[in-house]
C-alpha atoms as a PDB file:
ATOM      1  CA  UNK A   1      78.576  93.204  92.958  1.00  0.00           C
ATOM      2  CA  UNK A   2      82.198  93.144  94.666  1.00  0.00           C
ATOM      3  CA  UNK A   3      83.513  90.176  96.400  1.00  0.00           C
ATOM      4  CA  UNK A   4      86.281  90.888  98.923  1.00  0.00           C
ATOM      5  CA  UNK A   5      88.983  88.954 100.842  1.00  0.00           C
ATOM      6  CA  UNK A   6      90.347  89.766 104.198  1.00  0.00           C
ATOM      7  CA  UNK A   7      92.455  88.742 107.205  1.00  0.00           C
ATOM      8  CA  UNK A   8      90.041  90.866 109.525  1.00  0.00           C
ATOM      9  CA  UNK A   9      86.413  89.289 108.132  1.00  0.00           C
ATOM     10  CA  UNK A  10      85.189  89.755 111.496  1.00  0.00           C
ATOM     11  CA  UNK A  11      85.492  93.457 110.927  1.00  0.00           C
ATOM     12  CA  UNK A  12      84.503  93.501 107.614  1.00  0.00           C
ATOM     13  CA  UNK A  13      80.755  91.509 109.181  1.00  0.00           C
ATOM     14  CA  UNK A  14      80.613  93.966 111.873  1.00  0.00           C
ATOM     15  CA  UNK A  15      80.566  97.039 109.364  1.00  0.00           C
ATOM     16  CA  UNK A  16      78.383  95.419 107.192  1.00  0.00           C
ATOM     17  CA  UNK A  17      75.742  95.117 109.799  1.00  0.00           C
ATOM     18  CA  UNK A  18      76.644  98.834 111.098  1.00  0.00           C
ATOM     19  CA  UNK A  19      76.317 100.160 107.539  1.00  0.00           C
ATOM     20  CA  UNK A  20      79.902 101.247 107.666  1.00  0.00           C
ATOM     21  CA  UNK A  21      81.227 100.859 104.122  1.00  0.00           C
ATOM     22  CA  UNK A  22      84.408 103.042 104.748  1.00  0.00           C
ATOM     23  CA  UNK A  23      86.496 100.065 105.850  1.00  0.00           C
ATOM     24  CA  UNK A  24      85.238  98.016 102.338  1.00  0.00           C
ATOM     25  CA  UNK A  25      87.753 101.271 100.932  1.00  0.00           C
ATOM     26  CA  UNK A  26      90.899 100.523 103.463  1.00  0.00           C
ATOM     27  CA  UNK A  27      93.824  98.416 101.836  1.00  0.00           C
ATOM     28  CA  UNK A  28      95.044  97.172 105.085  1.00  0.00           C
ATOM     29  CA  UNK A  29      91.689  95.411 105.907  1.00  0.00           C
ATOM     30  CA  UNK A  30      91.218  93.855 101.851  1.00  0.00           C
ATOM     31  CA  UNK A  31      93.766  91.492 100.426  1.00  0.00           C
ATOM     32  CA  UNK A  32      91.829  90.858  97.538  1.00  0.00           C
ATOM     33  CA  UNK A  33      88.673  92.539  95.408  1.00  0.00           C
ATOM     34  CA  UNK A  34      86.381  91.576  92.282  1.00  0.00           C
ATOM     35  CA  UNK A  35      84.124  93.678  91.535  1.00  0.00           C
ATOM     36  CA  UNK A  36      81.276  91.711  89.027  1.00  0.00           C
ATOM     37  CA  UNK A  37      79.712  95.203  88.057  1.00  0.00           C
ATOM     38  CA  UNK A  38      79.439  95.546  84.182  1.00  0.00           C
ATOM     39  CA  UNK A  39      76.577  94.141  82.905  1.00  0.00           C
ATOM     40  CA  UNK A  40      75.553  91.361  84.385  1.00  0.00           C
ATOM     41  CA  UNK A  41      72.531  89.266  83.396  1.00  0.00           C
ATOM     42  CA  UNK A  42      70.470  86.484  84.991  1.00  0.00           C
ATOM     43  CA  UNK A  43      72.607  83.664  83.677  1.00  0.00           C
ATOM     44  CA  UNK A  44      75.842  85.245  85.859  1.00  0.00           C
ATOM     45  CA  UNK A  45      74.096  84.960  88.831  1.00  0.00           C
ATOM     46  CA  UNK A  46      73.408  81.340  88.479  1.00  0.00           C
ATOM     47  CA  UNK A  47      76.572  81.317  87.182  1.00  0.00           C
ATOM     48  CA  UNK A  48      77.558  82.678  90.780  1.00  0.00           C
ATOM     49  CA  UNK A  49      75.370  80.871  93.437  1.00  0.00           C
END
């Protein structure tokens, strides 16, 4: 699970929905990243949401 920031989230919507991932990868689009993607159980998701 990665969270991202950006200044273009716009962009970032529009590739989602295209299933263009490539721009998730370019530095000038994300200001920030967390990626949540060792070992999470149940209770981190609740944790989460």
């Amino acid at each position: 699970m990665e969270f991202l920031l950006s200044n273009k989230d716009l962009e970032i919507i529009e590739a989602a929905n295209n299933l263009d991932f490539d721009i998730l990868d370019d530095d000038s689009c994300v200001l920030k990243r967390a990626d949540f993607s060792l070992h999470l159980v149940h209770q981190d998701l609740d944790t989460l949401s």
